[in-house]
N, C-alpha and C. Protein backbone atom coordinates (compact mmCIF):
# COMPACT_ATOMS: atom_id res chain seq x y z
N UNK A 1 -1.80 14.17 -13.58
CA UNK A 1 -1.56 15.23 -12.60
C UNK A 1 -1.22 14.61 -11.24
N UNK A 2 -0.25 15.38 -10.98
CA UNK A 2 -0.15 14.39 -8.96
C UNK A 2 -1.04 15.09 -8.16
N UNK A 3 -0.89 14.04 -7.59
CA UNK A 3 -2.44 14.31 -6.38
C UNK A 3 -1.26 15.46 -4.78
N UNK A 4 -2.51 16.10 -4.61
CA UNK A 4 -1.67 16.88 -3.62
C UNK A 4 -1.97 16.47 -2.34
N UNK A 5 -3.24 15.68 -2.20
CA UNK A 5 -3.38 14.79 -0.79
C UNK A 5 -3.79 13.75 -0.92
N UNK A 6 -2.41 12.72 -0.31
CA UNK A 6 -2.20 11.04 -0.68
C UNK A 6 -2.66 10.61 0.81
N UNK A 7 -2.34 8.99 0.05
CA UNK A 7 -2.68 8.30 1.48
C UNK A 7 -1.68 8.95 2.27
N UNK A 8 -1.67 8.56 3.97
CA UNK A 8 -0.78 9.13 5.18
C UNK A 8 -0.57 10.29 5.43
N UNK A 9 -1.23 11.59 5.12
CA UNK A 9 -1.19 12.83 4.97
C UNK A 9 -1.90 13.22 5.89
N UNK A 10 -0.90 14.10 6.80
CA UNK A 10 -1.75 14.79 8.16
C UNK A 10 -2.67 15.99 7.48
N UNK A 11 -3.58 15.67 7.61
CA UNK A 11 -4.59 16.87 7.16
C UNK A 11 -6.00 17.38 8.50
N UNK A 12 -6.20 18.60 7.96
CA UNK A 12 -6.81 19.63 9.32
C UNK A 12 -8.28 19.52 7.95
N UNK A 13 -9.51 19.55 8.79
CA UNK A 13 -10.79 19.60 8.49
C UNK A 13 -11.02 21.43 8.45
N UNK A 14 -11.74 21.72 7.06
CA UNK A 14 -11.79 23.41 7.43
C UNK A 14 -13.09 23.19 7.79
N UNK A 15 -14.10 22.90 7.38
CA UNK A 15 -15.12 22.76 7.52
C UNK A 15 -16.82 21.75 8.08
N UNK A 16 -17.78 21.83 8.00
CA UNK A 16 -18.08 20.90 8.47
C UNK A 16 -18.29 20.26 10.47
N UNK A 17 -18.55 20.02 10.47
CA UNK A 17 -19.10 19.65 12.47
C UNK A 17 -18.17 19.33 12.91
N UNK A 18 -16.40 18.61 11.91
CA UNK A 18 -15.33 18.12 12.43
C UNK A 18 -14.41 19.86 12.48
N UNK A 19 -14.45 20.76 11.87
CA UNK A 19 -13.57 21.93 11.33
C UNK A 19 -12.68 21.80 12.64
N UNK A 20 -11.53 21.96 12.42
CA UNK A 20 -10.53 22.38 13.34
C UNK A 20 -9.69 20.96 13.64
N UNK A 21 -10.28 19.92 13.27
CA UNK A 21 -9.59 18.47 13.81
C UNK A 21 -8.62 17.94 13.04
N UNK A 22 -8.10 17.41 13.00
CA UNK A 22 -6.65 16.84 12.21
C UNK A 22 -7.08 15.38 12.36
N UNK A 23 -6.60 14.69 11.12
CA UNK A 23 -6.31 13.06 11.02
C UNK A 23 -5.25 12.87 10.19
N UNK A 24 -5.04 11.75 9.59
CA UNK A 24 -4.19 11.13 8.61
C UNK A 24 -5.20 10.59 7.83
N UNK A 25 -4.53 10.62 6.73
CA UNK A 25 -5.72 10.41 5.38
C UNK A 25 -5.30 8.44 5.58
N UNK A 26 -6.43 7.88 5.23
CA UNK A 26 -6.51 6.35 5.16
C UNK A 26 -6.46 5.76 4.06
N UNK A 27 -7.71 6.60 2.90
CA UNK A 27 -7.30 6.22 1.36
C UNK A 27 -8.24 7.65 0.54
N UNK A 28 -7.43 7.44 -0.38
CA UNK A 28 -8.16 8.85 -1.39
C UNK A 28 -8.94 8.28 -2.30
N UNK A 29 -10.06 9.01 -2.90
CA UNK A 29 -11.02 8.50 -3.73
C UNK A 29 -10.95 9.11 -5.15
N UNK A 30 -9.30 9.47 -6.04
CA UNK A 30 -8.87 10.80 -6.68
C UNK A 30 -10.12 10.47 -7.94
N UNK A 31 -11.18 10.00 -7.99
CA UNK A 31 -12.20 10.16 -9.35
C UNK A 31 -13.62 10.50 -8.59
N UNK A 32 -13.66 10.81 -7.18
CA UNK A 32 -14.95 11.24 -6.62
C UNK A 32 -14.04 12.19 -5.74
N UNK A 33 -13.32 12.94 -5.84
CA UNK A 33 -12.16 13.60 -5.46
C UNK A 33 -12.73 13.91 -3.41
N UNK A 34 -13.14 12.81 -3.12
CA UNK A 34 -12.95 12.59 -1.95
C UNK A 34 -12.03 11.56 -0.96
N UNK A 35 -11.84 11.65 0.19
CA UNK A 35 -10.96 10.76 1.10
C UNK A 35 -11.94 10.46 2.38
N UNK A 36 -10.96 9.81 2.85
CA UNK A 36 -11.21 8.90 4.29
C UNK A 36 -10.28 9.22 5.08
N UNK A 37 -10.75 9.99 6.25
CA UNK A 37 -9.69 10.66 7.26
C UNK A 37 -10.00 10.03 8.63
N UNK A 38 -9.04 9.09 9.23
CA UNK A 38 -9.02 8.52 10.11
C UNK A 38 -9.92 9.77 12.13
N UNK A 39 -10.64 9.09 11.94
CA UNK A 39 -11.36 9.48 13.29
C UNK A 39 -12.63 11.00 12.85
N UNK A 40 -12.20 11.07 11.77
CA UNK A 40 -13.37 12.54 11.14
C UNK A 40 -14.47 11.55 10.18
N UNK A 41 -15.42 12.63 10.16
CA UNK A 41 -16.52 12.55 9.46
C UNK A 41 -17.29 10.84 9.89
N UNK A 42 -17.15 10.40 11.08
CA UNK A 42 -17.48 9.14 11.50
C UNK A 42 -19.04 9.32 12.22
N UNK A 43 -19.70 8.15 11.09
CA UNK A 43 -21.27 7.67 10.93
C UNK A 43 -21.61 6.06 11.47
N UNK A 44 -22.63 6.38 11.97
CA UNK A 44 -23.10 5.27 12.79
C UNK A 44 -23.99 4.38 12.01
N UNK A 45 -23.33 3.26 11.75
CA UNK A 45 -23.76 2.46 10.83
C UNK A 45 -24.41 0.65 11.08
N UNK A 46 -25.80 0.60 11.07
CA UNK A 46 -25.99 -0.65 11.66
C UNK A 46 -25.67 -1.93 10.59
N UNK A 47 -24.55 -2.57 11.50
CA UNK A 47 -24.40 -3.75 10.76
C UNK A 47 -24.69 -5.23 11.29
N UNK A 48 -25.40 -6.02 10.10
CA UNK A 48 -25.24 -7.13 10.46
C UNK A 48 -24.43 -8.27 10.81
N UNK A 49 -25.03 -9.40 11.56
CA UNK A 49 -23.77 -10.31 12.07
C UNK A 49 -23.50 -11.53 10.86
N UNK A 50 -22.36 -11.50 10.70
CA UNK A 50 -21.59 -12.20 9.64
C UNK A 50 -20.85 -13.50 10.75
N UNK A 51 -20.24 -14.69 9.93
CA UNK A 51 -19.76 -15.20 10.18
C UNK A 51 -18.20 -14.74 11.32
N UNK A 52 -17.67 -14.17 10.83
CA UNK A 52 -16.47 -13.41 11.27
C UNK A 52 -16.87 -11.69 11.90
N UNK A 53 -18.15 -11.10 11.85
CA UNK A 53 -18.06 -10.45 12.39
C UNK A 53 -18.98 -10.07 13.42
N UNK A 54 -19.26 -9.09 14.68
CA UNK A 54 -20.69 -9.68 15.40
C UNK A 54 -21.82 -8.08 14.92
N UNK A 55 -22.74 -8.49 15.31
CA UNK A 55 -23.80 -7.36 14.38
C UNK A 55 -23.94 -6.17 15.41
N UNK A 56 -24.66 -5.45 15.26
CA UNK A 56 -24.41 -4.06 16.16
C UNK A 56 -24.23 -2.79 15.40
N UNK A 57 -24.51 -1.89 16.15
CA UNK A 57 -24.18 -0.54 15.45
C UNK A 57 -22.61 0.07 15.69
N UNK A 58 -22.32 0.01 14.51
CA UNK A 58 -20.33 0.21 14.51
C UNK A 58 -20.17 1.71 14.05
N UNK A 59 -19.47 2.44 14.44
CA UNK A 59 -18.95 3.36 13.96
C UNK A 59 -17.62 3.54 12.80
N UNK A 60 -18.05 4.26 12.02
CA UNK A 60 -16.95 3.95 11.16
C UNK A 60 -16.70 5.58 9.96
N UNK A 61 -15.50 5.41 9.49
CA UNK A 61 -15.56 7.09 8.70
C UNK A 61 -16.41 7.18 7.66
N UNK A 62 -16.91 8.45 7.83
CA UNK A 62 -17.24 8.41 5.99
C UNK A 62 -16.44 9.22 4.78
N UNK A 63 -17.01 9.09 4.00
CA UNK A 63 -15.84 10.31 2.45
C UNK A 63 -15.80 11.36 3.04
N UNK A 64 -14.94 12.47 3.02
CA UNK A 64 -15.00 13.81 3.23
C UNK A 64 -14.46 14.03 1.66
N UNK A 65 -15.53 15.42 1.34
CA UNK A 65 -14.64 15.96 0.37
C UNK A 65 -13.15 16.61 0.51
N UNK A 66 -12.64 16.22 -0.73
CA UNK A 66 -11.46 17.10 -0.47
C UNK A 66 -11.55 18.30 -0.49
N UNK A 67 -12.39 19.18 -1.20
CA UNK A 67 -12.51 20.88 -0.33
C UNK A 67 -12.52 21.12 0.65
N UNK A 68 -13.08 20.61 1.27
CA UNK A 68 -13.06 20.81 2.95
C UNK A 68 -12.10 20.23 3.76
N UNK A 69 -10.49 19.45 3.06
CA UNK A 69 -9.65 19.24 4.18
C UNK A 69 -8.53 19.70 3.38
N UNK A 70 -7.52 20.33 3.92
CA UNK A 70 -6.05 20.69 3.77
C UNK A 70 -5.14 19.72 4.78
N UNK A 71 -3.80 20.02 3.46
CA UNK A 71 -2.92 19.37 4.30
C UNK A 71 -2.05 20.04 5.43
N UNK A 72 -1.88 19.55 6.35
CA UNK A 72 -1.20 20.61 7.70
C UNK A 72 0.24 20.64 7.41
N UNK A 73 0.74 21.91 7.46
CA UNK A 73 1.69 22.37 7.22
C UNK A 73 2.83 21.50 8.22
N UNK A 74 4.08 20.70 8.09
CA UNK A 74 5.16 19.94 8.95
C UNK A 74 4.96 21.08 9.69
N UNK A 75 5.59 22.25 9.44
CA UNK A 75 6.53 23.35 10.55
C UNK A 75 5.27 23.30 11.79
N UNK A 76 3.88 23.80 11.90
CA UNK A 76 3.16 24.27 12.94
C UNK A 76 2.02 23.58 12.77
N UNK A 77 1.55 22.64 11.87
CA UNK A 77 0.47 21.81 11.71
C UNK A 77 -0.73 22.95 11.36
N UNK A 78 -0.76 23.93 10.79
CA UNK A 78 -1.37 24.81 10.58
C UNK A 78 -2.15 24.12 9.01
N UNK A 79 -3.71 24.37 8.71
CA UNK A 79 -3.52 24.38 7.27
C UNK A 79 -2.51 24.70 5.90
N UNK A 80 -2.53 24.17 5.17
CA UNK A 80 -1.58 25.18 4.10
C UNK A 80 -2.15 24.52 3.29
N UNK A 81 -1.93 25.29 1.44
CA UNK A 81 -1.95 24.88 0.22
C UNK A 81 -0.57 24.03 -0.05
N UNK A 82 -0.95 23.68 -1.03
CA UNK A 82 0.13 22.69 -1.48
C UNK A 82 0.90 22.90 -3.13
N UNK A 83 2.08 23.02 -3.26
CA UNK A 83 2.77 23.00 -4.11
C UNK A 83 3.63 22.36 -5.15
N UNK A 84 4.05 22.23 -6.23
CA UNK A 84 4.73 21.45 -6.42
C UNK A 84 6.20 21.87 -7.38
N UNK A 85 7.53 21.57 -6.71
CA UNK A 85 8.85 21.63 -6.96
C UNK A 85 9.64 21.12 -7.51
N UNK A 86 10.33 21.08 -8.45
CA UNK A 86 11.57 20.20 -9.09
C UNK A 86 12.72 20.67 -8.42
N UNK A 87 13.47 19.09 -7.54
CA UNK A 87 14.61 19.11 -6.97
C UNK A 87 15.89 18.92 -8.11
N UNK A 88 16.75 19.49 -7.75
CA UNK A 88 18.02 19.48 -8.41
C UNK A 88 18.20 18.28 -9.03
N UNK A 89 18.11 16.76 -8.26
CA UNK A 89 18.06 15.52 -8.95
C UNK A 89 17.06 15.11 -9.86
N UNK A 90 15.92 16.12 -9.93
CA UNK A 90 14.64 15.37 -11.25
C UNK A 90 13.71 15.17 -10.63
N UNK A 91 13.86 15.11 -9.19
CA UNK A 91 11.83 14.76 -8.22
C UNK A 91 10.95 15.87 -8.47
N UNK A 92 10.23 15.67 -8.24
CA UNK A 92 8.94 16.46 -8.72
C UNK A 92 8.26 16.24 -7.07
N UNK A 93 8.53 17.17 -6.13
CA UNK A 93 7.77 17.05 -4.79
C UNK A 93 6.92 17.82 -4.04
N UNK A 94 6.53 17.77 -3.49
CA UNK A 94 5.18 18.76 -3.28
C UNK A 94 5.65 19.24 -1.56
N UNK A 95 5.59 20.64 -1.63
CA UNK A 95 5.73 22.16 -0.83
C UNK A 95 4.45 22.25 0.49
N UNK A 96 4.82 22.67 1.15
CA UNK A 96 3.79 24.03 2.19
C UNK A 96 3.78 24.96 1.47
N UNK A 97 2.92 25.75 0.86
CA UNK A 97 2.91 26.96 0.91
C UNK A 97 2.82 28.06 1.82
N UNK A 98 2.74 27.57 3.17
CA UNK A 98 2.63 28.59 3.98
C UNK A 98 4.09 28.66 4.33
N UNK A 99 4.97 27.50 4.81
CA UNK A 99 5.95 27.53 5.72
C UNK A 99 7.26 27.24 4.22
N UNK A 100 6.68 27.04 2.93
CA UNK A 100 8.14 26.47 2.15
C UNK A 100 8.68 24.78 2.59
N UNK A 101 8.45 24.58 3.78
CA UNK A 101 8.29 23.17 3.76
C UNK A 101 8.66 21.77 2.96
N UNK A 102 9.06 21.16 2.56
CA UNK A 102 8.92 20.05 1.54
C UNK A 102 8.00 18.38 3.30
N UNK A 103 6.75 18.89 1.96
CA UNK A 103 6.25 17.81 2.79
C UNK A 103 6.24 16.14 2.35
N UNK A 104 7.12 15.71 1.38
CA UNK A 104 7.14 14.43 1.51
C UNK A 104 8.75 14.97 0.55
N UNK A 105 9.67 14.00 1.82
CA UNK A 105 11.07 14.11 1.31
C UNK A 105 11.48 12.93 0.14
């Protein structure tokens, strides 16, 4: 099955203490059907000092489920569902449903 939210995908948070924020997806987790959304769901995590790195409390993202993020529609960055289309040449590409859209050309 294709995944309807890949890596680089502007996506809006519905829910949750982030709801309303937008990131770009960093990496998807499609068998714990969660992701990593750049600047959301970020936990304060104490780490130790490594050779190469220095110790301290770092901030960093955590999983968000994918229920709780949609991908933002190109036209208005609005949430939308996501679809999927066969182009005249044989692609198989995935839609806005709100706006009709083709969000990855």
């Amino acid at each position: 099955m294709a995944a309807k939210v890949k890596k680089g995908d502007k996506v809006v948070v519905l829910t949750g203490r982030d709801k309303g924020r937008s990131g770009e997806v960093i990496q998807v987790l499609p068998k714990e059907d969660r992701a990593f959304v750049r600047g959301i769901n970020l936990v304060k995590k104490h780490q130790k000092q490594t050779q190469n790195q220095e110790g301290g409390i770092v901030s960093k993202e955590a999983a968000i489920h994918l229920s709780n993020i949609a991908v933002a529609d190109p036209k208005d960055g609005q949430p939308t569902r996501v679809g999927f289309r066969i182009l005249d040449d044989g692609r198989k590409v995935r839609f806005a449903k709100r706006s009709g859209d083709l969000i990855d050309g």
